[in-house]
C-alpha atoms as a PDB file:
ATOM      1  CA  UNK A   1      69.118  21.146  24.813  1.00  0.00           C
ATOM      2  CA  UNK A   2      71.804  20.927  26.959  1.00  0.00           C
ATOM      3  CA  UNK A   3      74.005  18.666  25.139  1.00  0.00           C
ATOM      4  CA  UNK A   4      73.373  21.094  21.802  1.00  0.00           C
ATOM      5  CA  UNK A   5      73.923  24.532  24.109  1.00  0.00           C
ATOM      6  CA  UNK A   6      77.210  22.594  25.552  1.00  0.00           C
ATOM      7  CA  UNK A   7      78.676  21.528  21.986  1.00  0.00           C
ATOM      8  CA  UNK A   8      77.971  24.851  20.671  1.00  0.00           C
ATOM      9  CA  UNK A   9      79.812  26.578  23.487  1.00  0.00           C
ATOM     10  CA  UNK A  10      83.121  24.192  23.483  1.00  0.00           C
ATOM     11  CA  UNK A  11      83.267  24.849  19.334  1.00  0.00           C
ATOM     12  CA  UNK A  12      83.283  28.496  19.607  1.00  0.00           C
ATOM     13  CA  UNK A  13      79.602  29.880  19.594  1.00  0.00           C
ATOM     14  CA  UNK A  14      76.981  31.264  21.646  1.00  0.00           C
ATOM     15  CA  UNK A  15      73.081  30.586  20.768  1.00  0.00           C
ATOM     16  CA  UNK A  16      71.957  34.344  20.411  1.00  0.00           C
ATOM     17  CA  UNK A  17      68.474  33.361  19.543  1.00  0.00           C
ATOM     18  CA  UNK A  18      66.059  29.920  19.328  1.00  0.00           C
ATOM     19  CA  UNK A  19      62.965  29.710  16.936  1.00  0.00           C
ATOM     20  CA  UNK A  20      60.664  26.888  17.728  1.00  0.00           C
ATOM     21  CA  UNK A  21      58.063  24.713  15.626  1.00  0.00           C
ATOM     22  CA  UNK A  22      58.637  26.361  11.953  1.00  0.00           C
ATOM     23  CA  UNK A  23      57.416  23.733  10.445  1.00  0.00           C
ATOM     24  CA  UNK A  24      56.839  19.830  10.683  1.00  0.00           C
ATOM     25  CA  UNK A  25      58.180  16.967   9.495  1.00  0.00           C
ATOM     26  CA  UNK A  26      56.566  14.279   7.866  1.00  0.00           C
ATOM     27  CA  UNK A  27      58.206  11.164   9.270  1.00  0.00           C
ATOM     28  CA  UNK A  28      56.373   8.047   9.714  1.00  0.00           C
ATOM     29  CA  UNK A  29      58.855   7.120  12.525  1.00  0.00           C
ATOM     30  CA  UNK A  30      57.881  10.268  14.108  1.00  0.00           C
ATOM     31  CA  UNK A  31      55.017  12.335  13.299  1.00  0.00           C
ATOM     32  CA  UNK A  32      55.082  14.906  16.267  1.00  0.00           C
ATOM     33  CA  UNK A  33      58.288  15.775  15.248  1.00  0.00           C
ATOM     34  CA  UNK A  34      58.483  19.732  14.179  1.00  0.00           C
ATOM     35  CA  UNK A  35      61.733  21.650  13.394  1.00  0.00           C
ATOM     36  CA  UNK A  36      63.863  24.626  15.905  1.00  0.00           C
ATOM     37  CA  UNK A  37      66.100  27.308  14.443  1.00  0.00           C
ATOM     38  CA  UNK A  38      69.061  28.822  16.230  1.00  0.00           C
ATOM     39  CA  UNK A  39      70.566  31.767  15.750  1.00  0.00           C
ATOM     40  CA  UNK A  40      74.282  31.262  16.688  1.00  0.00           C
ATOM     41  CA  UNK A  41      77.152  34.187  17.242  1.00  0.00           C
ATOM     42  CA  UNK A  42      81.036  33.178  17.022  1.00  0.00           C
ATOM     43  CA  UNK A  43      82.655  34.591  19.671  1.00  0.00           C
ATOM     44  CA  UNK A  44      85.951  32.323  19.548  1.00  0.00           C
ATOM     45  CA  UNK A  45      87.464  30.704  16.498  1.00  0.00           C
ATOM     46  CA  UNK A  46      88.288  26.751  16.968  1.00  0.00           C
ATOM     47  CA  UNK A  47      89.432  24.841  14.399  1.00  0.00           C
ATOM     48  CA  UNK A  48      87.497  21.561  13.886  1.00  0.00           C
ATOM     49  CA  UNK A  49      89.467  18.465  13.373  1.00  0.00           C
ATOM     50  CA  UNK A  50      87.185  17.477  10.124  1.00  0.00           C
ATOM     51  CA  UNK A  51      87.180  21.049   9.141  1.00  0.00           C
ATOM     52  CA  UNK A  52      87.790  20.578   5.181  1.00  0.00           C
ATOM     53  CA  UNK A  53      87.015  16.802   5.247  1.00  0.00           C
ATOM     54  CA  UNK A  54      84.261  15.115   4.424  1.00  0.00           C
ATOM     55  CA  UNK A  55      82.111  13.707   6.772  1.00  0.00           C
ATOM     56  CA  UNK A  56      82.219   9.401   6.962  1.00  0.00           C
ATOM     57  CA  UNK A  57      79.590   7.850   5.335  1.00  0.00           C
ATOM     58  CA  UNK A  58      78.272   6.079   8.586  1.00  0.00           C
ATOM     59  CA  UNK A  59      77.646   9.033  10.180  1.00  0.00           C
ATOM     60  CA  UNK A  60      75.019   9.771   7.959  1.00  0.00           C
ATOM     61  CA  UNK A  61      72.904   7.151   8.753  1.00  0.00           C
ATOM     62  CA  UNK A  62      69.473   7.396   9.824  1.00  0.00           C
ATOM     63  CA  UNK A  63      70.089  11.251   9.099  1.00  0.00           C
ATOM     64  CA  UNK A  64      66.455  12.095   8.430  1.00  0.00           C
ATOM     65  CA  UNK A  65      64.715   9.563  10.326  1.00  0.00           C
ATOM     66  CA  UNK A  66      64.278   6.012   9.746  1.00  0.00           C
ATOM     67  CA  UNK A  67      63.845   5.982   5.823  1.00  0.00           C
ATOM     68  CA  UNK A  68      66.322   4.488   3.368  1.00  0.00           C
ATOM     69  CA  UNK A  69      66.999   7.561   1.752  1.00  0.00           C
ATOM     70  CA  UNK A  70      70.526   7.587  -0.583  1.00  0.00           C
ATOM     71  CA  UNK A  71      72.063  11.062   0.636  1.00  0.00           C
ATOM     72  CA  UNK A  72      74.287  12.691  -2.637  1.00  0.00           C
ATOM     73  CA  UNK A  73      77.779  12.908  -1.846  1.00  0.00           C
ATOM     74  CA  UNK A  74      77.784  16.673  -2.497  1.00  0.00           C
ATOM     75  CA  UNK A  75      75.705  18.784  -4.436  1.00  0.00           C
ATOM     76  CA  UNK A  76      77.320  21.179  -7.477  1.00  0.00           C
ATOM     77  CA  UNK A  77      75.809  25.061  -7.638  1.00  0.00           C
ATOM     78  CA  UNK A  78      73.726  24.300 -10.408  1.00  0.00           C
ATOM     79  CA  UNK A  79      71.776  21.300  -7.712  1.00  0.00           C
ATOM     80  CA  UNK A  80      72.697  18.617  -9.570  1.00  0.00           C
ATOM     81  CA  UNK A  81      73.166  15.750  -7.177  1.00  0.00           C
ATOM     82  CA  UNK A  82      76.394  13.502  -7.168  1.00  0.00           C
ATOM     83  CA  UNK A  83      76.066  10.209  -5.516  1.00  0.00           C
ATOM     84  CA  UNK A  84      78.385   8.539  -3.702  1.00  0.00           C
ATOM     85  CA  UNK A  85      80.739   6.149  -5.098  1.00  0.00           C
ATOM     86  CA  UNK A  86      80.301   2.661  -4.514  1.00  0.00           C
ATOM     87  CA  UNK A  87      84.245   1.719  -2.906  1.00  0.00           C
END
């Protein structure tokens, strides 16, 4: 919690509000695990460095738990999902 309340602060926010356990995930890796929601004000604007980019492909692993799920690159408005390219 800390490291979350500390990023949030040093990118511009404050955490106005925190919802916990709306609902639960169904990971085999982790059953126990159950979702928080936080309601977050800007009270500074800071530019992020990858603000417009896209974020690397590595980062996104293990995203949602341990499975071997193929994340879209981006979805269009209509939901369609477009995969990554292979380069």
């Amino acid at each position: 919690m800390y490291n979350i309340q500390k990023f949030v602060i040093n990118n511009g926010y404050t955490i106005s509000e925190m919802l916990c356990g709306l609902h639960k995930y169904h990971l085999p890796d982790n059953p126990i695990l159950a979702s928080g929601y936080f309601v977050m004000e800007r009270v500074r604007y800071i530019q992020h460095p990858w603000s417009n980019s896209l974020v690397p492909r590595e980062y996104l692993k293990r995203f949602y738990g341990d499975n071997e799920i193929e994340l879209p690159h981006y979805i269009e408005e209509n939901g369609d999902l477009i995969p990554w390219k292979n380069e």
